[in-house]
PDB file of N, CA and C in Angstrom:
ATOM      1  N   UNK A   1       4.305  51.723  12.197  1.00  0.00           N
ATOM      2  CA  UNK A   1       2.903  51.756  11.806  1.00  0.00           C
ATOM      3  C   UNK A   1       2.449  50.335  11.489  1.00  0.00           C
ATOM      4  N   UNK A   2       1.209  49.856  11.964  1.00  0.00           N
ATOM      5  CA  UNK A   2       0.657  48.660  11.598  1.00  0.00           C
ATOM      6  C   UNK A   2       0.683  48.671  10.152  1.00  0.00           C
ATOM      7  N   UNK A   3       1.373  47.631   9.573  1.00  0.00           N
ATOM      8  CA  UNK A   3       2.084  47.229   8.330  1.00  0.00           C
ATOM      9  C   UNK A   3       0.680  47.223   7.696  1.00  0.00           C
ATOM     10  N   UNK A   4      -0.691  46.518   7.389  1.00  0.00           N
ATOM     11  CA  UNK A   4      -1.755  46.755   6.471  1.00  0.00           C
ATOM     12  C   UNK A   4      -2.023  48.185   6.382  1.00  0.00           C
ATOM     13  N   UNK A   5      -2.215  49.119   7.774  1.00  0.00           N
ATOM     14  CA  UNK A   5      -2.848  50.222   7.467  1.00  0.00           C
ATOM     15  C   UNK A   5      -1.965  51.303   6.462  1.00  0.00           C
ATOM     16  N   UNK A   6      -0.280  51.054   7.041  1.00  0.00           N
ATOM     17  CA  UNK A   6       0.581  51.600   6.038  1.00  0.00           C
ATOM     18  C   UNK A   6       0.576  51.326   4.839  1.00  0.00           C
ATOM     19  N   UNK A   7       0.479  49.867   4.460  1.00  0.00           N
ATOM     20  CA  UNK A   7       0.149  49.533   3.170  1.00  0.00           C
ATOM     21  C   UNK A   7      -1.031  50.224   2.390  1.00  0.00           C
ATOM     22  N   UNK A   8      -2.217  50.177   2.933  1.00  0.00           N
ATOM     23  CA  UNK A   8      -3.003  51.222   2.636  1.00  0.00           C
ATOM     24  C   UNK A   8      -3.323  52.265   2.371  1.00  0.00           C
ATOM     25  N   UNK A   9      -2.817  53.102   3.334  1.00  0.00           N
ATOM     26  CA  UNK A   9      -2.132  54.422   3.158  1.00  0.00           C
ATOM     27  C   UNK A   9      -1.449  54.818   2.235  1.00  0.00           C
ATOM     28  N   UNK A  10      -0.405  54.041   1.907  1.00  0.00           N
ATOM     29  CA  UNK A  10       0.542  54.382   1.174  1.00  0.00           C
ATOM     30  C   UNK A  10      -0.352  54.188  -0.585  1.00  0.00           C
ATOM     31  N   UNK A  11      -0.839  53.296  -0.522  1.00  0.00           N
ATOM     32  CA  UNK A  11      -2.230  53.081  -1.974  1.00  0.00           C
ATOM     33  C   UNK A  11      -2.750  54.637  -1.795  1.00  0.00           C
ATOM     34  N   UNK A  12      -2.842  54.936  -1.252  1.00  0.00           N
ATOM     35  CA  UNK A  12      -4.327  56.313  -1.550  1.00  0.00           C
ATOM     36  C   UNK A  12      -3.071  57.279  -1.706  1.00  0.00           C
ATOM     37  N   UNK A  13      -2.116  57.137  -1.001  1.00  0.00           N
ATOM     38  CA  UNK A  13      -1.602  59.024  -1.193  1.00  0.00           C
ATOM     39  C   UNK A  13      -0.979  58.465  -2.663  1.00  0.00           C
ATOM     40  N   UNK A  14      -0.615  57.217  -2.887  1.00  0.00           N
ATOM     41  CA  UNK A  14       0.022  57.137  -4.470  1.00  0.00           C
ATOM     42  C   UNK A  14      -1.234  57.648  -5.975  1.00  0.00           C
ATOM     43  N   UNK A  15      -2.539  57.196  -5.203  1.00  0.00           N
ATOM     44  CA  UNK A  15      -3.742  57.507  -6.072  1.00  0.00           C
ATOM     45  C   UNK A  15      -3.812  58.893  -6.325  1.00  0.00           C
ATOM     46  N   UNK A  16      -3.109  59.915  -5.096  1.00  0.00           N
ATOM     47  CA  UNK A  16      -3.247  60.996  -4.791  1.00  0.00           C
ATOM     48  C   UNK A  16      -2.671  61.954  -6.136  1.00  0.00           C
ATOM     49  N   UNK A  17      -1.005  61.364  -6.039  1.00  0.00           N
ATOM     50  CA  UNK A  17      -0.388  61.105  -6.546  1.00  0.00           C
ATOM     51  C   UNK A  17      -0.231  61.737  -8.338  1.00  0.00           C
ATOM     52  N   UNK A  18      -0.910  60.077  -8.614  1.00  0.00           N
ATOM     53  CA  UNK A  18      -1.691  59.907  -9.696  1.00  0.00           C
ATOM     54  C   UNK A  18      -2.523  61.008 -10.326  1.00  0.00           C
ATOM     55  N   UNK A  19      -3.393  61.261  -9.568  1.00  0.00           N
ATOM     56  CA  UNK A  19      -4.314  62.193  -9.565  1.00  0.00           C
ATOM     57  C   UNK A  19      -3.735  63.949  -9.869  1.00  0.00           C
ATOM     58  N   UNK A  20      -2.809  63.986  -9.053  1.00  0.00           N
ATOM     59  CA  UNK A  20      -2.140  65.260  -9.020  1.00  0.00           C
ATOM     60  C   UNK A  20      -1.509  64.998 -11.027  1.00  0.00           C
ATOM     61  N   UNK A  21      -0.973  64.183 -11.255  1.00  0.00           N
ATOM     62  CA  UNK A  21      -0.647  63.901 -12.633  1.00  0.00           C
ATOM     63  C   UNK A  21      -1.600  64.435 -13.487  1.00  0.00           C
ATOM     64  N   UNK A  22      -3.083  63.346 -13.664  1.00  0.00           N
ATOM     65  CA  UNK A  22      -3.795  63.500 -14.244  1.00  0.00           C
ATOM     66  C   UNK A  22      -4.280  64.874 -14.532  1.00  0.00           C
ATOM     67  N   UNK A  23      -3.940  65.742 -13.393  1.00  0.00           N
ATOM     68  CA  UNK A  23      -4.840  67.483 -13.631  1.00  0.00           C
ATOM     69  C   UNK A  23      -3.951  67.808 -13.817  1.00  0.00           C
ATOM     70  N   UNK A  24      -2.333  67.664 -13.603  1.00  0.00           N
ATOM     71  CA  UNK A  24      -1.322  68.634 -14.784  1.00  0.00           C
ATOM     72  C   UNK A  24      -1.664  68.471 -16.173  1.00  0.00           C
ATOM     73  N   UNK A  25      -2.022  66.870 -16.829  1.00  0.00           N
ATOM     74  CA  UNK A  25      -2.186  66.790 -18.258  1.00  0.00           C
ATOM     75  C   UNK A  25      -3.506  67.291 -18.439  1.00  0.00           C
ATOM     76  N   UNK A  26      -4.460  67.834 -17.578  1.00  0.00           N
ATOM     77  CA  UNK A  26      -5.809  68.406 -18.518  1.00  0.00           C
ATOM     78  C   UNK A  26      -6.827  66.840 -18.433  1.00  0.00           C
ATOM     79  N   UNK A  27      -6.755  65.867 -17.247  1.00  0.00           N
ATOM     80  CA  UNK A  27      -7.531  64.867 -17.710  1.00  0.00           C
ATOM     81  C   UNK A  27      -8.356  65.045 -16.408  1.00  0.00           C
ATOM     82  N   UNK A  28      -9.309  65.718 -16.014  1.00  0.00           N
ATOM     83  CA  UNK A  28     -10.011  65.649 -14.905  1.00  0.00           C
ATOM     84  C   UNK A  28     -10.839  64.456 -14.626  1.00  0.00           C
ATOM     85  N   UNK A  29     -11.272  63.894 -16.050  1.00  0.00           N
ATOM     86  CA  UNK A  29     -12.211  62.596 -15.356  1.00  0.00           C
ATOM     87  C   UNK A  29     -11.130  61.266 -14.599  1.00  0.00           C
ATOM     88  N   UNK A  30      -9.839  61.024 -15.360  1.00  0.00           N
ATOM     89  CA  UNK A  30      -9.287  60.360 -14.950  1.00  0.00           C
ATOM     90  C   UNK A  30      -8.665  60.669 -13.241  1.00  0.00           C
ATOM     91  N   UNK A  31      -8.671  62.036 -13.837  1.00  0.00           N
ATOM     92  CA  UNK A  31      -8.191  62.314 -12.017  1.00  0.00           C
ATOM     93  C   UNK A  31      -9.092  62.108 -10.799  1.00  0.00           C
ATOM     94  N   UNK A  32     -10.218  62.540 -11.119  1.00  0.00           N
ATOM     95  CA  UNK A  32     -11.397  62.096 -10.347  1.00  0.00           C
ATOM     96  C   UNK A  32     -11.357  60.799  -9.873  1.00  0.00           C
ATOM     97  N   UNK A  33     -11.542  59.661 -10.803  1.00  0.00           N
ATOM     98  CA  UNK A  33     -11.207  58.630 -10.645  1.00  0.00           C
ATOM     99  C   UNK A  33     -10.388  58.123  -9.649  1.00  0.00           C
ATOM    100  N   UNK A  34      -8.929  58.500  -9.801  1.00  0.00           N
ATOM    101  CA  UNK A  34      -7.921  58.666  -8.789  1.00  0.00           C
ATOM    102  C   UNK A  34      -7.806  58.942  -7.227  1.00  0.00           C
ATOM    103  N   UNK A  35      -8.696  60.282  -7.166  1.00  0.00           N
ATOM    104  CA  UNK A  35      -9.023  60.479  -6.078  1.00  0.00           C
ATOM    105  C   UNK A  35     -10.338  59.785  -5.365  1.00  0.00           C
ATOM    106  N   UNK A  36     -10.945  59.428  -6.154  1.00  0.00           N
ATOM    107  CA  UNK A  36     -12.634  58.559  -5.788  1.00  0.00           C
ATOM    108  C   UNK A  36     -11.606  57.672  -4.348  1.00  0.00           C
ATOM    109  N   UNK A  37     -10.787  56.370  -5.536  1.00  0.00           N
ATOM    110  CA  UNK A  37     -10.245  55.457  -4.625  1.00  0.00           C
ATOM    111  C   UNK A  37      -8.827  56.039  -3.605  1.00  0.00           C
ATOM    112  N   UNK A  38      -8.527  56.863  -4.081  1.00  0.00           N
ATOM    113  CA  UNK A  38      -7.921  57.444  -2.344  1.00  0.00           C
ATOM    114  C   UNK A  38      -8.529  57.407  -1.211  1.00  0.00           C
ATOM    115  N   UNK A  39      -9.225  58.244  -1.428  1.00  0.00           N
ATOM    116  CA  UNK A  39     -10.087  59.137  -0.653  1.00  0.00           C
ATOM    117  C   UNK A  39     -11.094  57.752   0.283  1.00  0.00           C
ATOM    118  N   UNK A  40     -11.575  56.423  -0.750  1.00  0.00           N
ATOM    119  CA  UNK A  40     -11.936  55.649  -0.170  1.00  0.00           C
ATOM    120  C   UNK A  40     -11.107  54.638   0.523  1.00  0.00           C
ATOM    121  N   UNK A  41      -9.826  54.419   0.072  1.00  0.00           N
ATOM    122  CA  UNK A  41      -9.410  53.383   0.104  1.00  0.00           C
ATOM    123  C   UNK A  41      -8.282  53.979   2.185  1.00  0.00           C
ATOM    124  N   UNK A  42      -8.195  54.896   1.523  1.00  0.00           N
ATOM    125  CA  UNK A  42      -7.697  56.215   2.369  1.00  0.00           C
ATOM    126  C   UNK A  42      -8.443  55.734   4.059  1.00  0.00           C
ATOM    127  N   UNK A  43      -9.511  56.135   3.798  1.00  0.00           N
ATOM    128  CA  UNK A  43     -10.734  55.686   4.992  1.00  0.00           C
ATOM    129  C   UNK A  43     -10.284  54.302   5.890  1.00  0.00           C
ATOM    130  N   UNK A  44     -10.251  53.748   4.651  1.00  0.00           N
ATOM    131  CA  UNK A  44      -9.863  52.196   5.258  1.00  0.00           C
ATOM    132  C   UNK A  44      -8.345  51.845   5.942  1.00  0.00           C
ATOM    133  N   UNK A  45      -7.915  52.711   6.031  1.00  0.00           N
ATOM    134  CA  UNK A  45      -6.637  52.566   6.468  1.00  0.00           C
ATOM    135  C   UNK A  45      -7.080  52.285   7.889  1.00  0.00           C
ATOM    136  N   UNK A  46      -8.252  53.396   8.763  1.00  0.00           N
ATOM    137  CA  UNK A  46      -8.910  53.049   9.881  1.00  0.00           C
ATOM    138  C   UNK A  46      -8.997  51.993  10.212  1.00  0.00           C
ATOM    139  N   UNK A  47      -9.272  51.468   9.615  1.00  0.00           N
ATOM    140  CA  UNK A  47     -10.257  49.796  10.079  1.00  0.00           C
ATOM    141  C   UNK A  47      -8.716  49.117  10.323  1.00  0.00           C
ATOM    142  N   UNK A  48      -7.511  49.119   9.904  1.00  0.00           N
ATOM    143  CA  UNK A  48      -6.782  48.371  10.577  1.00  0.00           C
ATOM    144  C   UNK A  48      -6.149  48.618  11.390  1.00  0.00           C
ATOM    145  N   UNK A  49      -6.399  50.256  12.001  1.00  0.00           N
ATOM    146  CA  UNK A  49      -5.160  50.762  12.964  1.00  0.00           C
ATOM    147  C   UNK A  49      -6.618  51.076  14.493  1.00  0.00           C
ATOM    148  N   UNK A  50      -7.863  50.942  14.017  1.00  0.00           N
ATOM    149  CA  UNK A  50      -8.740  51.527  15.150  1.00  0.00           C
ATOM    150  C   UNK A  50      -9.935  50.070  15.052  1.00  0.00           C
ATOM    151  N   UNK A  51     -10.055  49.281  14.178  1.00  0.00           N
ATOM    152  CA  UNK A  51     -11.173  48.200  13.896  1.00  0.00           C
ATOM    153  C   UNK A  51     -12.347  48.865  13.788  1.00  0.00           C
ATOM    154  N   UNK A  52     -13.303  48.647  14.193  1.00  0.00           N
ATOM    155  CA  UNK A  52     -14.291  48.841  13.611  1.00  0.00           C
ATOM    156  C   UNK A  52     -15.452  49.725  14.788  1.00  0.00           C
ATOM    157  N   UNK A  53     -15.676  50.585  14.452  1.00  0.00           N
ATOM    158  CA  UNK A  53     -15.647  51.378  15.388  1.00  0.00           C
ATOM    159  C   UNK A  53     -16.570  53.073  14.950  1.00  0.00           C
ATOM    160  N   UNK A  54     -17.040  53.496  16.130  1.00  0.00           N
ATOM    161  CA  UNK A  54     -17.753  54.930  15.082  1.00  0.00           C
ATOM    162  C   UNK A  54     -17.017  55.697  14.493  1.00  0.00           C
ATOM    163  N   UNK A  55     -15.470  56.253  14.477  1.00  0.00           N
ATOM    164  CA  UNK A  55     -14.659  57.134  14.077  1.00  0.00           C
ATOM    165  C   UNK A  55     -14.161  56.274  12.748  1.00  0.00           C
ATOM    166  N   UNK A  56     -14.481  55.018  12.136  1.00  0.00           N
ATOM    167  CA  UNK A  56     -14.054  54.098  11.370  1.00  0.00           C
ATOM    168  C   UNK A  56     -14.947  54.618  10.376  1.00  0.00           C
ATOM    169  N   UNK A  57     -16.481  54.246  10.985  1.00  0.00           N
ATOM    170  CA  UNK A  57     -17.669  54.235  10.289  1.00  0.00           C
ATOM    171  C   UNK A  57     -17.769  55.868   9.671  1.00  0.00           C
ATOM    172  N   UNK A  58     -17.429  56.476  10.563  1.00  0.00           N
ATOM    173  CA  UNK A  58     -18.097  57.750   9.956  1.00  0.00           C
ATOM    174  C   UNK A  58     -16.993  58.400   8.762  1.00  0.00           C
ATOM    175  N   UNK A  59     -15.472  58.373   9.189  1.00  0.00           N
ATOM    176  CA  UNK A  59     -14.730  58.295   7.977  1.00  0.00           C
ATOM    177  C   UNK A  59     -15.273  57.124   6.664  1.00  0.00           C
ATOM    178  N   UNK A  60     -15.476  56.302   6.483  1.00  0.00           N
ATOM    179  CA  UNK A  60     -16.251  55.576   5.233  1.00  0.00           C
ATOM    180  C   UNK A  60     -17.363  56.305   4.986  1.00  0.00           C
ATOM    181  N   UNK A  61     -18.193  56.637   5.672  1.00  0.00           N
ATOM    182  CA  UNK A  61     -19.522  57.267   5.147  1.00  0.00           C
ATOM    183  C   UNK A  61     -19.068  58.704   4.829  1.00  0.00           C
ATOM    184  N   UNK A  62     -18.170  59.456   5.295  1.00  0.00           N
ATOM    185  CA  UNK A  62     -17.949  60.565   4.864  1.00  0.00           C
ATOM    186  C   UNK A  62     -16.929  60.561   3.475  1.00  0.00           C
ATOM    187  N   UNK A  63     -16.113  59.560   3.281  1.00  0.00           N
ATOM    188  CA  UNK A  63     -15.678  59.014   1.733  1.00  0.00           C
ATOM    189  C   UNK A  63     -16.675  59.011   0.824  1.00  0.00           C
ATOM    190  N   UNK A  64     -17.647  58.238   1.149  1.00  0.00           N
ATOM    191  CA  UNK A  64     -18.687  57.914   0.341  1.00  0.00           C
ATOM    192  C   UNK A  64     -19.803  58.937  -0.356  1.00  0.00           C
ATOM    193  N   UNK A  65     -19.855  59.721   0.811  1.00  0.00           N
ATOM    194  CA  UNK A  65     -20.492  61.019   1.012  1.00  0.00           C
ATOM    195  C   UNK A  65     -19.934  61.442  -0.557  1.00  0.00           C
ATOM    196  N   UNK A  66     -18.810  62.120  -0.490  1.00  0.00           N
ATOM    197  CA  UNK A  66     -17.649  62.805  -0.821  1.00  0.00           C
ATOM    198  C   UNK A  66     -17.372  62.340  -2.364  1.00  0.00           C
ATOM    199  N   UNK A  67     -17.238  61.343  -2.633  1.00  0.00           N
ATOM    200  CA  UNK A  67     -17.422  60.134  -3.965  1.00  0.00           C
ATOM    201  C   UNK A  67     -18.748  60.873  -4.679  1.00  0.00           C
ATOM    202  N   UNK A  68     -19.467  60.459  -4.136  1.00  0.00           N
ATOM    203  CA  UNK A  68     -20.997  60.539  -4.806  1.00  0.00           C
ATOM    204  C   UNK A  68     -21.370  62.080  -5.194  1.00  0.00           C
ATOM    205  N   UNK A  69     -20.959  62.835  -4.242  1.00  0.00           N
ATOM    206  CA  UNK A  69     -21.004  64.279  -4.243  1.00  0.00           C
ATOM    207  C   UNK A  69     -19.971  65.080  -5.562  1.00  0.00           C
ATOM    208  N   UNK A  70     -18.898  64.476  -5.644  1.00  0.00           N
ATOM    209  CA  UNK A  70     -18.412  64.600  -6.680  1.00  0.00           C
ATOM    210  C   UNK A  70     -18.335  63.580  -7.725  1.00  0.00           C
ATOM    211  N   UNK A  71     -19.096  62.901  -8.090  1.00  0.00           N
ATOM    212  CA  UNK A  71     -19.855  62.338  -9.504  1.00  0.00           C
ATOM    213  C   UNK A  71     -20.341  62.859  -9.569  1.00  0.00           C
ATOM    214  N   UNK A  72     -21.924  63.586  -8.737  1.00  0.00           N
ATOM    215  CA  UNK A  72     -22.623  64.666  -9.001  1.00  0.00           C
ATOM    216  C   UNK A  72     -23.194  65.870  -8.881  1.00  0.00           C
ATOM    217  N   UNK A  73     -21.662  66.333  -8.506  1.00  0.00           N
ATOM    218  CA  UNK A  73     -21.886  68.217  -8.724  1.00  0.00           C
ATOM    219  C   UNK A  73     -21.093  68.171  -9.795  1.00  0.00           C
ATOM    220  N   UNK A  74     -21.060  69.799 -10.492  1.00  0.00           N
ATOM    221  CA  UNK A  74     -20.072  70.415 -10.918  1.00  0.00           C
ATOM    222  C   UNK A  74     -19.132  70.804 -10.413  1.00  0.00           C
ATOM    223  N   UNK A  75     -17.958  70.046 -10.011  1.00  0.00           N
ATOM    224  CA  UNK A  75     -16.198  70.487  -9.522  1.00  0.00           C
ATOM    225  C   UNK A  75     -15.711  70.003 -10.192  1.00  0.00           C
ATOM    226  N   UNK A  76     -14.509  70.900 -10.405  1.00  0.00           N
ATOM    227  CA  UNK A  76     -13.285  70.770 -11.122  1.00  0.00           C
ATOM    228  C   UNK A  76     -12.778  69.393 -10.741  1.00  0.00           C
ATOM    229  N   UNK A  77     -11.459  68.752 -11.142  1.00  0.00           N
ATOM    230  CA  UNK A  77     -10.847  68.006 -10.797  1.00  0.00           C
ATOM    231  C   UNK A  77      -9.660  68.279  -9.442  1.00  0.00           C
ATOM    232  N   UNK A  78      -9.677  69.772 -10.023  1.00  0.00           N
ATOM    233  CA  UNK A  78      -8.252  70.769  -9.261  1.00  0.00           C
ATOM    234  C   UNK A  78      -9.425  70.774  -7.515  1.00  0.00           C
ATOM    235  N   UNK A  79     -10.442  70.918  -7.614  1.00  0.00           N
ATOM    236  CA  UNK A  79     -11.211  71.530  -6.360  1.00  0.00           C
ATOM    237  C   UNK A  79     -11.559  69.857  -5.659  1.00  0.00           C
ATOM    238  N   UNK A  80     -11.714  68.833  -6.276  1.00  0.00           N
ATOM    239  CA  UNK A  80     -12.043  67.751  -5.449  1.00  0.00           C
ATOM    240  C   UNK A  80     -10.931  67.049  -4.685  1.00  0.00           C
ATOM    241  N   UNK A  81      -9.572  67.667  -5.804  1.00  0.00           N
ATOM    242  CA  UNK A  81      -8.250  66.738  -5.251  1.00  0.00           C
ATOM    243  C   UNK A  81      -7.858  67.834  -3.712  1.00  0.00           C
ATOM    244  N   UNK A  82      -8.142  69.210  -3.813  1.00  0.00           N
ATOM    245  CA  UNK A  82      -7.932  70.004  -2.514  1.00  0.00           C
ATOM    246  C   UNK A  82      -8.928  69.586  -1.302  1.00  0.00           C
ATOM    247  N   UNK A  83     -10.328  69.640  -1.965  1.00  0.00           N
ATOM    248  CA  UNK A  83     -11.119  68.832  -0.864  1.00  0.00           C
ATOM    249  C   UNK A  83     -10.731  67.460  -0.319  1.00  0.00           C
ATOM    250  N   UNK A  84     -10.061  66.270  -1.184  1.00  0.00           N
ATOM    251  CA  UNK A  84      -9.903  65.015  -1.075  1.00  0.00           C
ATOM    252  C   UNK A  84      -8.411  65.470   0.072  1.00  0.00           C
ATOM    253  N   UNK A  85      -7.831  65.896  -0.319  1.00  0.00           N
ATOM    254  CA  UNK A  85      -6.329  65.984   0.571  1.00  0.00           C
ATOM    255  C   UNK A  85      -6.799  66.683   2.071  1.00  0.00           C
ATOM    256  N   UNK A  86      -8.039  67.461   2.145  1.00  0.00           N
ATOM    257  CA  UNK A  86      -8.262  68.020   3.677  1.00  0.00           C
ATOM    258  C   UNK A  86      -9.116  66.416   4.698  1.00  0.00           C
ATOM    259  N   UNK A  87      -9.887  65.629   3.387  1.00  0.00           N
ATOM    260  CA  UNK A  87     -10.787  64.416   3.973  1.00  0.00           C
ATOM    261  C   UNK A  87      -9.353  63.316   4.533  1.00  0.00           C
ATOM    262  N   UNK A  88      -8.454  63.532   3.590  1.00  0.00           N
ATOM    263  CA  UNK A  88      -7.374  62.889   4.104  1.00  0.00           C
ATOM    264  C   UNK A  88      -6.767  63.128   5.150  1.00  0.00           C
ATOM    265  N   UNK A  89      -6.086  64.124   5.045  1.00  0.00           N
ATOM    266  CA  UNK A  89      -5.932  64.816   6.539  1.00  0.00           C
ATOM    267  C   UNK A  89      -6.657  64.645   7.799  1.00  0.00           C
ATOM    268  N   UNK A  90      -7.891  64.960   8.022  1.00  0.00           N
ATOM    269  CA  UNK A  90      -8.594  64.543   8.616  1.00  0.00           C
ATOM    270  C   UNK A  90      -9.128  62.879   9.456  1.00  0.00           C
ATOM    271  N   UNK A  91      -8.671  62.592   8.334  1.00  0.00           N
ATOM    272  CA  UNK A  91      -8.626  60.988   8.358  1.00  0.00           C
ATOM    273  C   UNK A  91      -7.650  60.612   9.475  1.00  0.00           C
ATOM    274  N   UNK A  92      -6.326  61.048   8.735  1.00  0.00           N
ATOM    275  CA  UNK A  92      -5.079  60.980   8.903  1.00  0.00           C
ATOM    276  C   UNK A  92      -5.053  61.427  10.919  1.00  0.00           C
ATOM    277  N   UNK A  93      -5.697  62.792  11.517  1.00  0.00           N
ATOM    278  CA  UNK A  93      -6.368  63.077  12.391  1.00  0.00           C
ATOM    279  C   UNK A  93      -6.955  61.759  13.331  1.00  0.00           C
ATOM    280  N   UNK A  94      -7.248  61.065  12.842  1.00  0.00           N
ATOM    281  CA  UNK A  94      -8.243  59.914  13.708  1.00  0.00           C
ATOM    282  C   UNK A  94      -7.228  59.155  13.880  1.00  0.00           C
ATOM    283  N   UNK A  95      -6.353  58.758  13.226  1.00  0.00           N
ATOM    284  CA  UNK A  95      -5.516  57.400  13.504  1.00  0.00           C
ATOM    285  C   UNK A  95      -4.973  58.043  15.275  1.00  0.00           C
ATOM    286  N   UNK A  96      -4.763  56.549  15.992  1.00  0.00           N
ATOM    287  CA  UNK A  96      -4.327  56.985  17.417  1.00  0.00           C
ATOM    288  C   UNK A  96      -3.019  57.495  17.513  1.00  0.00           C
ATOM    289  N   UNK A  97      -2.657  58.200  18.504  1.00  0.00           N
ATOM    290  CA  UNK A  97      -1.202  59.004  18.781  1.00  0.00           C
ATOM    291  C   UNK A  97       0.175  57.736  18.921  1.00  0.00           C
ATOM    292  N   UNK A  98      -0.306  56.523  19.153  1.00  0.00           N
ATOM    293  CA  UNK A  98       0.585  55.358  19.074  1.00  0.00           C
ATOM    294  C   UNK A  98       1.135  54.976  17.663  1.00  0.00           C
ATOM    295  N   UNK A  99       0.667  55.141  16.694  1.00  0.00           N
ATOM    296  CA  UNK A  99      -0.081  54.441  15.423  1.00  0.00           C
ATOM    297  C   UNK A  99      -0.243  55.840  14.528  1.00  0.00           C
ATOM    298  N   UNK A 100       0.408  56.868  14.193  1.00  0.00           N
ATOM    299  CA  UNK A 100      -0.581  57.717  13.298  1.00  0.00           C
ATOM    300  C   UNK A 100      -0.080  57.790  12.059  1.00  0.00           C
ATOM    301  N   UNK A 101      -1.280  57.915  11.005  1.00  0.00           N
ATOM    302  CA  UNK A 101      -0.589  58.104   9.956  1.00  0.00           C
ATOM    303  C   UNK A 101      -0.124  59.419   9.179  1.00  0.00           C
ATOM    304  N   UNK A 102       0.560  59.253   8.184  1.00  0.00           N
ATOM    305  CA  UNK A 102       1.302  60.929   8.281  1.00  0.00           C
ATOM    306  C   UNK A 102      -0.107  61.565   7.452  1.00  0.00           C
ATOM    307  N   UNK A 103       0.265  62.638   7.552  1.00  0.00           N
ATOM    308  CA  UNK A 103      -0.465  63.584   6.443  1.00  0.00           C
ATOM    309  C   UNK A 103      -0.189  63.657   5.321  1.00  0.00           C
ATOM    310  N   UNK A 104      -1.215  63.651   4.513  1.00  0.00           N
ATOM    311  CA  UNK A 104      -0.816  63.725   2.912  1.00  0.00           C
ATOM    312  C   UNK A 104      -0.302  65.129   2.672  1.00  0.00           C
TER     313      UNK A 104
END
């Protein structure tokens, strides 16, 4: 795997991670948090395995989407980290069949 995008990758599923922590102890804002920068940072794994590109762009805007949407609805912490792990996946989906990254 192109060594930045793995590096990258490997940041968000650890946020993931994290996150999965935070909602065993009962801390949903912190977990949120957690997943915010996965979920974004996640996206960006694109940009070094595809550059810059519409399947790049629209994973970031659909992070972003996704971020903002959960600052402001009402979801759990437990329901954004299941949504955040399918945006990942998905993500994960775009990287090329040469190059892919695993699934969270």
């Amino acid at each position: 795997m192109n060594p930045q995008a793995a590096q990258v990758w490997n940041f968000a599923l650890a946020k993931m991670a994290e996150a999965g922590r935070y909602i065993e102890a009962g801390h949903d804002e912190q977990a949120k948090t957690q997943i915010a920068k996965a979920v974004y940072v996640g996206a960006g794994a694109l940009l070094y395995l595809l550059g810059e590109c519409p399947q790049e762009r629209a994973a970031h805007e659909a992070a972003q989407e996704f971020i903002s949407d959960m600052a402001s609805q009402e979801c759990s912490a437990a329901q954004a980290y299941a949504a955040a792990r399918k945006i990942l996946g998905m993500i994960a989906g775009l990287s090329p069949p040469e190059d892919p990254l695993p699934a969270p």
